[in-house]
Protein backbone atom coordinates (compact mmCIF):
# COMPACT_ATOMS: atom_id res chain seq x y z
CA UNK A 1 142.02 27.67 -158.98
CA UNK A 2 143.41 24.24 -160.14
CA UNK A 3 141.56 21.48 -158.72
CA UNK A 4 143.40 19.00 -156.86
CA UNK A 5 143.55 15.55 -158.44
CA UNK A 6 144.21 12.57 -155.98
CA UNK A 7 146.40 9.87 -156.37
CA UNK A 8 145.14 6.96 -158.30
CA UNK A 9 145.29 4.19 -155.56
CA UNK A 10 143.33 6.79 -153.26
CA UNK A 11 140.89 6.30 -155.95
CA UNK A 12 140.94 2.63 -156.12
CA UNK A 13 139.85 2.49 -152.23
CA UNK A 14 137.32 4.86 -152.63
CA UNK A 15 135.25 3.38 -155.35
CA UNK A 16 134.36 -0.20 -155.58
CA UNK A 17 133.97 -0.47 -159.33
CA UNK A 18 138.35 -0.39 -159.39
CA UNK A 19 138.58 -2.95 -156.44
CA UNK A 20 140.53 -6.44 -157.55
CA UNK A 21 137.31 -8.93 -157.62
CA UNK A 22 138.62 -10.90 -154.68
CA UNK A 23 138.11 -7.72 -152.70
CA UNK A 24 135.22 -6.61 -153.99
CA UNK A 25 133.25 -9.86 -153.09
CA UNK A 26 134.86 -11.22 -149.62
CA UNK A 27 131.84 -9.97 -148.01
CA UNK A 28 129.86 -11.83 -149.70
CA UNK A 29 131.69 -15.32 -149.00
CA UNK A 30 129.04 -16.11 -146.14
CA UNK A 31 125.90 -15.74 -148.77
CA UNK A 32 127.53 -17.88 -151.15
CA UNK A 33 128.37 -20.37 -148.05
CA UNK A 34 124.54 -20.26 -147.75
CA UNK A 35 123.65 -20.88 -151.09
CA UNK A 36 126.55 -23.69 -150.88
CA UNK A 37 124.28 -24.98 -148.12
CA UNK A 38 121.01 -24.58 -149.35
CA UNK A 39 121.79 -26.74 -152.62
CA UNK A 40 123.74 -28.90 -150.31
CA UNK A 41 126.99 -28.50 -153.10
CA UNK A 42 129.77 -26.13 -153.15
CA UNK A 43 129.77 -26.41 -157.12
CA UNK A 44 126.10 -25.37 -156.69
CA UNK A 45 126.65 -23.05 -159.98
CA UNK A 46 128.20 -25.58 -162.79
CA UNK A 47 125.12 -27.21 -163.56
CA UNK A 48 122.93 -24.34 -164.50
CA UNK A 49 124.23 -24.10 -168.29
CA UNK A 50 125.12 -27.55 -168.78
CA UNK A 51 125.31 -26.69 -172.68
CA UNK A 52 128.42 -24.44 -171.60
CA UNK A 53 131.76 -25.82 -170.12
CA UNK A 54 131.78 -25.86 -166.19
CA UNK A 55 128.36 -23.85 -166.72
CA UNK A 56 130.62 -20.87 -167.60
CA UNK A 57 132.54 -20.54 -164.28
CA UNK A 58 135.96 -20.77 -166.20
CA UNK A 59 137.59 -21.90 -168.88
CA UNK A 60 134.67 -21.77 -171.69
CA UNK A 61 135.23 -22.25 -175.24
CA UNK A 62 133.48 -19.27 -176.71
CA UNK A 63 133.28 -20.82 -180.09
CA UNK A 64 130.95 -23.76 -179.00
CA UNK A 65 129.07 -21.32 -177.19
CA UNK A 66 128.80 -18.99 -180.49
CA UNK A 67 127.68 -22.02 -182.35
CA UNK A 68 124.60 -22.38 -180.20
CA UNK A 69 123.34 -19.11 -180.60
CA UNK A 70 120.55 -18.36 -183.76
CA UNK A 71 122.75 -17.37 -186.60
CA UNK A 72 120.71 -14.11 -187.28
CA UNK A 73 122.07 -13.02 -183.53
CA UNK A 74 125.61 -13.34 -184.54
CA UNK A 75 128.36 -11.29 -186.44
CA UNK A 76 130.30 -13.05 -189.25
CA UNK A 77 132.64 -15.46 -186.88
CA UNK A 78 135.53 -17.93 -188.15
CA UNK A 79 137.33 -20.21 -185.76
CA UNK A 80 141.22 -20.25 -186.61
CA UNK A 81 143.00 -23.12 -184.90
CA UNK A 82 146.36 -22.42 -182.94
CA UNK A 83 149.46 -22.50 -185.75
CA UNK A 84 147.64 -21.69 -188.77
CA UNK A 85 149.63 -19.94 -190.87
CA UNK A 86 148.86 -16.43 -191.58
CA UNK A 87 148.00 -17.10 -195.47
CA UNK A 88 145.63 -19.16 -194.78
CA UNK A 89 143.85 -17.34 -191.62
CA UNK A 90 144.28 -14.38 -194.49
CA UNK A 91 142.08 -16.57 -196.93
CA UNK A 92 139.75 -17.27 -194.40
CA UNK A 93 138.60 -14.31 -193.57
CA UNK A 94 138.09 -13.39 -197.34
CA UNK A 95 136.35 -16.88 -198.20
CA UNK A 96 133.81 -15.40 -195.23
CA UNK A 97 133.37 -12.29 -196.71
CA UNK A 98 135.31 -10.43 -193.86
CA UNK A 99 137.14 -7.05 -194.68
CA UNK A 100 139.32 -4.49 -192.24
CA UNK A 101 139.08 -4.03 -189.09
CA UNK A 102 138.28 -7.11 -187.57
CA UNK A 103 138.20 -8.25 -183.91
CA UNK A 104 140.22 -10.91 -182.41
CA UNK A 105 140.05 -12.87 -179.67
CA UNK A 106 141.13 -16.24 -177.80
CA UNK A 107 138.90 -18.80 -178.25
CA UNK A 108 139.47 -19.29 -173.99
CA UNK A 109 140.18 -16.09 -172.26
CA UNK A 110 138.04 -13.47 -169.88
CA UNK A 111 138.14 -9.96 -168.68
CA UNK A 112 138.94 -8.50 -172.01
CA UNK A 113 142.79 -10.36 -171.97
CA UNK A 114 143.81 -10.11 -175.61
CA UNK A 115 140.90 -8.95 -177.49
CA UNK A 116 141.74 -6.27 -180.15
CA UNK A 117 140.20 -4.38 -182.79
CA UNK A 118 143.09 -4.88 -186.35
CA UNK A 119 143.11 -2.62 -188.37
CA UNK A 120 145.79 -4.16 -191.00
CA UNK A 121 147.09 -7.67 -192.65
CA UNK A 122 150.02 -6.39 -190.71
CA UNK A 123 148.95 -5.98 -187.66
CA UNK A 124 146.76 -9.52 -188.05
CA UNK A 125 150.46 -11.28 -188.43
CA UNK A 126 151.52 -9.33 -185.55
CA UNK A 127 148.49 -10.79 -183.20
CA UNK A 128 149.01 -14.24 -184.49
CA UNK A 129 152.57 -14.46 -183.73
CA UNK A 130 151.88 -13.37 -180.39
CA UNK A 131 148.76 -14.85 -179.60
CA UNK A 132 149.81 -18.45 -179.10
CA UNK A 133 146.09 -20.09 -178.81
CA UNK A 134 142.93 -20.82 -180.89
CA UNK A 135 141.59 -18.00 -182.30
CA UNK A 136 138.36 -16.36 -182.78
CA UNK A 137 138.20 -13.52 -185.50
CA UNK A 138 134.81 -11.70 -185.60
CA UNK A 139 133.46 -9.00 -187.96
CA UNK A 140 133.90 -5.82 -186.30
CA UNK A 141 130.00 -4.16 -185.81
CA UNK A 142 129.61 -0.68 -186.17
CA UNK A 143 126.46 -0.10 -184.49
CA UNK A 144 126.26 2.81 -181.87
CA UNK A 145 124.90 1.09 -178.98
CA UNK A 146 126.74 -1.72 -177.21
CA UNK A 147 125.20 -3.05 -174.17
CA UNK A 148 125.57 -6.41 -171.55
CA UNK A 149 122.40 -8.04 -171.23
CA UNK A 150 121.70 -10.54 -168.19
CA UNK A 151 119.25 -13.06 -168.71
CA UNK A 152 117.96 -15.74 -166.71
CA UNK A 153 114.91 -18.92 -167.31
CA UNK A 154 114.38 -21.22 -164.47
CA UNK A 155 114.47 -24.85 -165.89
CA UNK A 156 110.78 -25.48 -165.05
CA UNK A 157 109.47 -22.97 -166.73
CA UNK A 158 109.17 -22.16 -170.44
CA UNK A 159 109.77 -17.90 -170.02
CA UNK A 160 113.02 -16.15 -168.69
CA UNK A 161 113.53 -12.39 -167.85
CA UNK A 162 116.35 -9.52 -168.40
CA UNK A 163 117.43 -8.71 -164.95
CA UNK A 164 120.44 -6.25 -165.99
CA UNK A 165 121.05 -4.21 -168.91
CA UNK A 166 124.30 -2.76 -168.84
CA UNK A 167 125.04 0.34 -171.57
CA UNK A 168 129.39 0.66 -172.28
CA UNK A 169 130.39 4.49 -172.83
CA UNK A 170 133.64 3.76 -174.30
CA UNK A 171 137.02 5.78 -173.09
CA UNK A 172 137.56 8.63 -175.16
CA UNK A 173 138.63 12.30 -174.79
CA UNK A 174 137.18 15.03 -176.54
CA UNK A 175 139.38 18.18 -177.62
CA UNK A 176 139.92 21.86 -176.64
CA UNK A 177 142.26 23.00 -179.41
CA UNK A 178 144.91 23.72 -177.00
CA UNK A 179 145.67 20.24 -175.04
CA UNK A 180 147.52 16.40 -176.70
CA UNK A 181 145.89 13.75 -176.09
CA UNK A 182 147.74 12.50 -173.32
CA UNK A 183 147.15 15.92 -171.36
CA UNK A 184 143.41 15.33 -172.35
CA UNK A 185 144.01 11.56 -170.37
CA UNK A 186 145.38 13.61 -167.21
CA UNK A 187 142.43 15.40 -166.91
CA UNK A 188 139.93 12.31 -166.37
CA UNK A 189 140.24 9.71 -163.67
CA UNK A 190 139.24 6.93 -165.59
CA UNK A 191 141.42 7.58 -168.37
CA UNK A 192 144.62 8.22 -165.90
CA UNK A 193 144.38 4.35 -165.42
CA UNK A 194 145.36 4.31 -169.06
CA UNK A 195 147.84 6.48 -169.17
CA UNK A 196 150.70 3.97 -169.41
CA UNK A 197 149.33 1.31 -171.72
CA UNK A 198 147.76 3.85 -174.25
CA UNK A 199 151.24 5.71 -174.50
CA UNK A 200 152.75 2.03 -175.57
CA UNK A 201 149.73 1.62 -177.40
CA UNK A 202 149.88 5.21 -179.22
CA UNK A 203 153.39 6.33 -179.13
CA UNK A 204 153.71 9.72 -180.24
CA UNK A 205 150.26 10.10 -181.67
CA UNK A 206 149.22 10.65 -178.07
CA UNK A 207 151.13 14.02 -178.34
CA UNK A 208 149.07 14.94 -180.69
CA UNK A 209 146.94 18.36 -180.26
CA UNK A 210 142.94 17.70 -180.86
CA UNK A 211 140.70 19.90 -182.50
CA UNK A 212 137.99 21.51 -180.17
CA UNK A 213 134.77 19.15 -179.28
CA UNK A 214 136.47 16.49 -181.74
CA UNK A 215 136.23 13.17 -180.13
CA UNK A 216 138.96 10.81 -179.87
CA UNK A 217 138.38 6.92 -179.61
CA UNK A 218 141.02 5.52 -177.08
CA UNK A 219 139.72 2.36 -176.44
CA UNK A 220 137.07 -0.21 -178.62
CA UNK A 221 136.97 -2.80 -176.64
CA UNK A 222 134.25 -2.34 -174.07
CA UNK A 223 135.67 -3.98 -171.34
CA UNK A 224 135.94 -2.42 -167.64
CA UNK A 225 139.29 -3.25 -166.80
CA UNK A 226 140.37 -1.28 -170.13
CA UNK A 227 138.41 1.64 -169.24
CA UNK A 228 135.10 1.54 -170.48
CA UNK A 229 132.08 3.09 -168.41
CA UNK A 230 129.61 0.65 -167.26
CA UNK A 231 126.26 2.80 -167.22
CA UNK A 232 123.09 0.96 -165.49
CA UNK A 233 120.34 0.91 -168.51
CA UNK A 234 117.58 -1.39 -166.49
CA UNK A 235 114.97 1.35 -167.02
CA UNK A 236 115.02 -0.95 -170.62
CA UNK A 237 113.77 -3.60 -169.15
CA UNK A 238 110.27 -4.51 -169.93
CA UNK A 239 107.72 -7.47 -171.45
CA UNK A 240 108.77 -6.73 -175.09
CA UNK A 241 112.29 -7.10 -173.52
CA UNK A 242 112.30 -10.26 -171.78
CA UNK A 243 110.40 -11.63 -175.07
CA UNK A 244 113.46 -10.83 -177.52
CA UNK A 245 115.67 -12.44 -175.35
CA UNK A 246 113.39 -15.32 -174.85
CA UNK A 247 113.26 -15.58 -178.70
CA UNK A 248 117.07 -15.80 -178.57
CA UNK A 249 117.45 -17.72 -175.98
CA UNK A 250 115.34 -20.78 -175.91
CA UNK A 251 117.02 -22.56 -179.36
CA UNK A 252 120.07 -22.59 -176.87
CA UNK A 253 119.36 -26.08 -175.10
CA UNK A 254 120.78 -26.23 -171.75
CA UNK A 255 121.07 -22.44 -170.98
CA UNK A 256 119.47 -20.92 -168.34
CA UNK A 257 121.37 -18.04 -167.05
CA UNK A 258 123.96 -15.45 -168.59
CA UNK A 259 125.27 -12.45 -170.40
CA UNK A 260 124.50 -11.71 -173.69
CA UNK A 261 127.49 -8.75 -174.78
CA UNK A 262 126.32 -7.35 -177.88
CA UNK A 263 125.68 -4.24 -179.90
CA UNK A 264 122.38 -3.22 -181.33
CA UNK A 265 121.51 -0.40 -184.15
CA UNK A 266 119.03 1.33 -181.87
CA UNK A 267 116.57 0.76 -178.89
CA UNK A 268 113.73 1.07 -180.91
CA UNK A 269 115.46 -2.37 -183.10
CA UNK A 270 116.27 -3.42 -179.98
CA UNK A 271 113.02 -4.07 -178.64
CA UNK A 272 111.82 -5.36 -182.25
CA UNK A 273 114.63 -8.12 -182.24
CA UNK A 274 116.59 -7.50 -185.24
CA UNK A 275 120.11 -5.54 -186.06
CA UNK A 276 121.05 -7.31 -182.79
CA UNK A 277 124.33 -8.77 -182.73
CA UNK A 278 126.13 -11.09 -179.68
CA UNK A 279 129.66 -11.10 -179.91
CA UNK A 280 129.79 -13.17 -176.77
CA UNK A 281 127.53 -14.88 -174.33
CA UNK A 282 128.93 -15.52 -171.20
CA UNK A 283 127.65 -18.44 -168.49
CA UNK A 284 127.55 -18.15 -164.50
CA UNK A 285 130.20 -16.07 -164.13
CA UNK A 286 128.62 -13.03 -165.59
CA UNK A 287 128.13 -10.49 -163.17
CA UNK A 288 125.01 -7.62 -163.57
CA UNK A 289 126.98 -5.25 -165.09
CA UNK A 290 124.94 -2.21 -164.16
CA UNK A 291 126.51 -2.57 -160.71
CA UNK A 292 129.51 -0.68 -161.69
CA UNK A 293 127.72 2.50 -162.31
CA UNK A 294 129.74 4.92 -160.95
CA UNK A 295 126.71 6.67 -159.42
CA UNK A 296 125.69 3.29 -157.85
CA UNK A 297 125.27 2.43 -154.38
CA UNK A 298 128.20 -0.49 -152.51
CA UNK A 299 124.91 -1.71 -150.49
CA UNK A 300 122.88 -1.51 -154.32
CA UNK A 301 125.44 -3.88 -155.55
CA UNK A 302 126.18 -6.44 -153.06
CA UNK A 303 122.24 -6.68 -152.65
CA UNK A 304 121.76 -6.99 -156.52
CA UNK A 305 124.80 -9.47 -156.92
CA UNK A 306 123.07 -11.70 -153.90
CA UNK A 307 119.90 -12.10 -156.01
CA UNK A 308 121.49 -13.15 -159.09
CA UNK A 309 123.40 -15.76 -156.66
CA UNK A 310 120.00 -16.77 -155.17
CA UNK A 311 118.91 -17.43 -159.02
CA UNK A 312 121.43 -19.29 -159.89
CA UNK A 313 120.73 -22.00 -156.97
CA UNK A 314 117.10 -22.17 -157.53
CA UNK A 315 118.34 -23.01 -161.07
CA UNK A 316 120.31 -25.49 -159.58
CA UNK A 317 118.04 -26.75 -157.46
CA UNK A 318 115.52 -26.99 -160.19
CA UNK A 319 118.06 -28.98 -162.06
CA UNK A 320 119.14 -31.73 -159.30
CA UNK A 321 115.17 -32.55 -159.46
CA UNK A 322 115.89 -33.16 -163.26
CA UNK A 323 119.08 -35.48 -162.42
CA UNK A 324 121.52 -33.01 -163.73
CA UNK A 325 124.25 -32.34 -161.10
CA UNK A 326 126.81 -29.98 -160.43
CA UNK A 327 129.83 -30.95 -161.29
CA UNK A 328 131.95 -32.36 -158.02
CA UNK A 329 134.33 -29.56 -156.90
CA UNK A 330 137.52 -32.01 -156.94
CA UNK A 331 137.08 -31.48 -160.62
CA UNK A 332 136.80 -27.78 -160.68
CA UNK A 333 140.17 -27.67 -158.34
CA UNK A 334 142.02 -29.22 -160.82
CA UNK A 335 141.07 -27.33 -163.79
CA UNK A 336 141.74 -24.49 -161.43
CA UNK A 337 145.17 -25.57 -160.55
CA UNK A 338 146.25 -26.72 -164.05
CA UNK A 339 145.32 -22.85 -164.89
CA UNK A 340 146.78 -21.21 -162.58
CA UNK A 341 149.57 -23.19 -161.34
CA UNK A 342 150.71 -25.21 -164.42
CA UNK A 343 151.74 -22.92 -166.32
């Protein structure tokens, strides 16, 4: 009997992990109106990373954030200001030792917007012409295990913890022999939301027939909103955790809470601190990505996301007492607006 398969936006209201963000976190409006209250600042969040712009809420350079981190935590990385030509973003990446494929990125950007894995010179011009910012261009890491690690240090004390690990299963369809790739998509609900950007994407390679139990790549970027499965890994966490990440994070002056997205040769290096590297480390906007677990709980999630929120104000509290304030949310509105409606 052929299963039935419902209708994607059926699917979006019955799991959380595909709700917009607005959505997702408009019942938790009143705890953050509490937290507002209990620092006594709606902004409570901006000054817990004051080594990152706005703390991280929005608009970060990623490069300056990069350039804090120990080098031996970092992938090859050049910065490539907006209108360089080609030839000499081309040199660049030789003079740092760079080969095919590379990742690229804006220097400002979030949620995965623009980040791709380039495979060719010619596809490099092609993402330049179009990109139409600064650029960051990053040795593309080959390591099995990618993973978002959450990390917080109150600014009284001189030890932080891991309070998420987050493991990405990357979209990707395996073969029967029989199917394309694109009936392979059909088949899984995450890879339905796809469907239309992969068969831009892959044209008519996605009609192509895959052999049995070969797997098929779709998507490297492991970002949610382009597919990738968010597993919860906490059952990582322990002391010789919290240590490495202590050991990485404590150069950073002025950090105190955030994500570390990286990728890591094994758990066993993991835990020992080395063949770790951080593609990106993101301030007080990072969520604990382990929430989106498709096997975990709405009530799980809002309760886990409220804790991180009650972290982040004790931070800030801690950091008033040290005469570093948020910053006043007149500001933020107006880097908000100038986003979003000055374009």
């Amino acid at each position: 009997m052929k299963s039935i398969r419902l209708p994607l936006f059926l699917i979006k209201i019955l799991n959380y992990e595909y709700w917009t963000w607005w959505f997702f976190y408009l019942p938790l409006l009143p705890y953050w109106l509490y937290q507002a209250f209990r620092t006594r600042s709606l902004t409570f969040f901006t000054n817990a990373d004051p080594c990152i712009d706005y703390g991280g809420f929005f608009g970060e350079s990623k490069i300056d954030i990069l350039d804090k981190i120990p080098k031996e935590f970092l992938p090859v990385t050049i910065f490539i200001r907006q209108g360089t030509e080609p030839e000499k973003i081309l040199s660049g990446i030789k003079e740092a030792g760079l080969d095919f494929p590379v990742i690229c990125k804006p220097n400002i950007g979030e949620r995965g917007f623009q980040v791709e894995k380039i495979m060719t010179r010619e596809a490099l011009e092609n993402y330049v012409r179009t990109l139409n910012a600064d650029l960051i261009i990053q040795e593309f890491i080959d390591f099995d295990i990618e993973l978002g690690v959450l990390y917080y240090r109150f600014p009284e004390e001189s030890k932080g913890k891991v309070s998420s690990v987050t493991r990405k299963k990357f979209l990707s369809v395996k073969g029967d022999g029989n199917s394309t790739i694109e009936e392979l998509m059909e088949r899984s609900t995450r890879a339905r939301f796809q469907l239309d950007s992969m068969r831009t994407r892959m044209r008519e390679h996605i009609k192509s027939v895959i052999p049995v139990n070969q797997e098929v790549l779709l998507e490297p970027i492991g970002n949610h909103c382009r597919g990738t499965m968010f597993l919860d890994n906490n059952f990582l966490i322990n002391e010789r955790l919290h240590e490495v990440f202590n050991k990485v994070s404590n150069p950073i002056e002025g950090f105190h809470y955030g994500r570390f997205d990286m990728k890591v040769k094994s758990v066993e290096d993991l835990y020992q601190g080395k063949n770790i590297r951080i593609m990106e480390l993101n301030g007080v906007s990072s969520e604990p990505g382990h929430i989106y677990d498709p096997g975990y709980s709405l009530l799980k999630a809002y309760r886990d996301l409220a804790y991180h929120w009650k972290v982040i104000a004790n931070i800030s509290i801690q950091q008033k007492r040290r005469g570093i304030n948020p910053i006043p949310a007149k500001e933020i509105w107006e880097v908000l607006k100038d986003h979003f409606f000055r374009k």
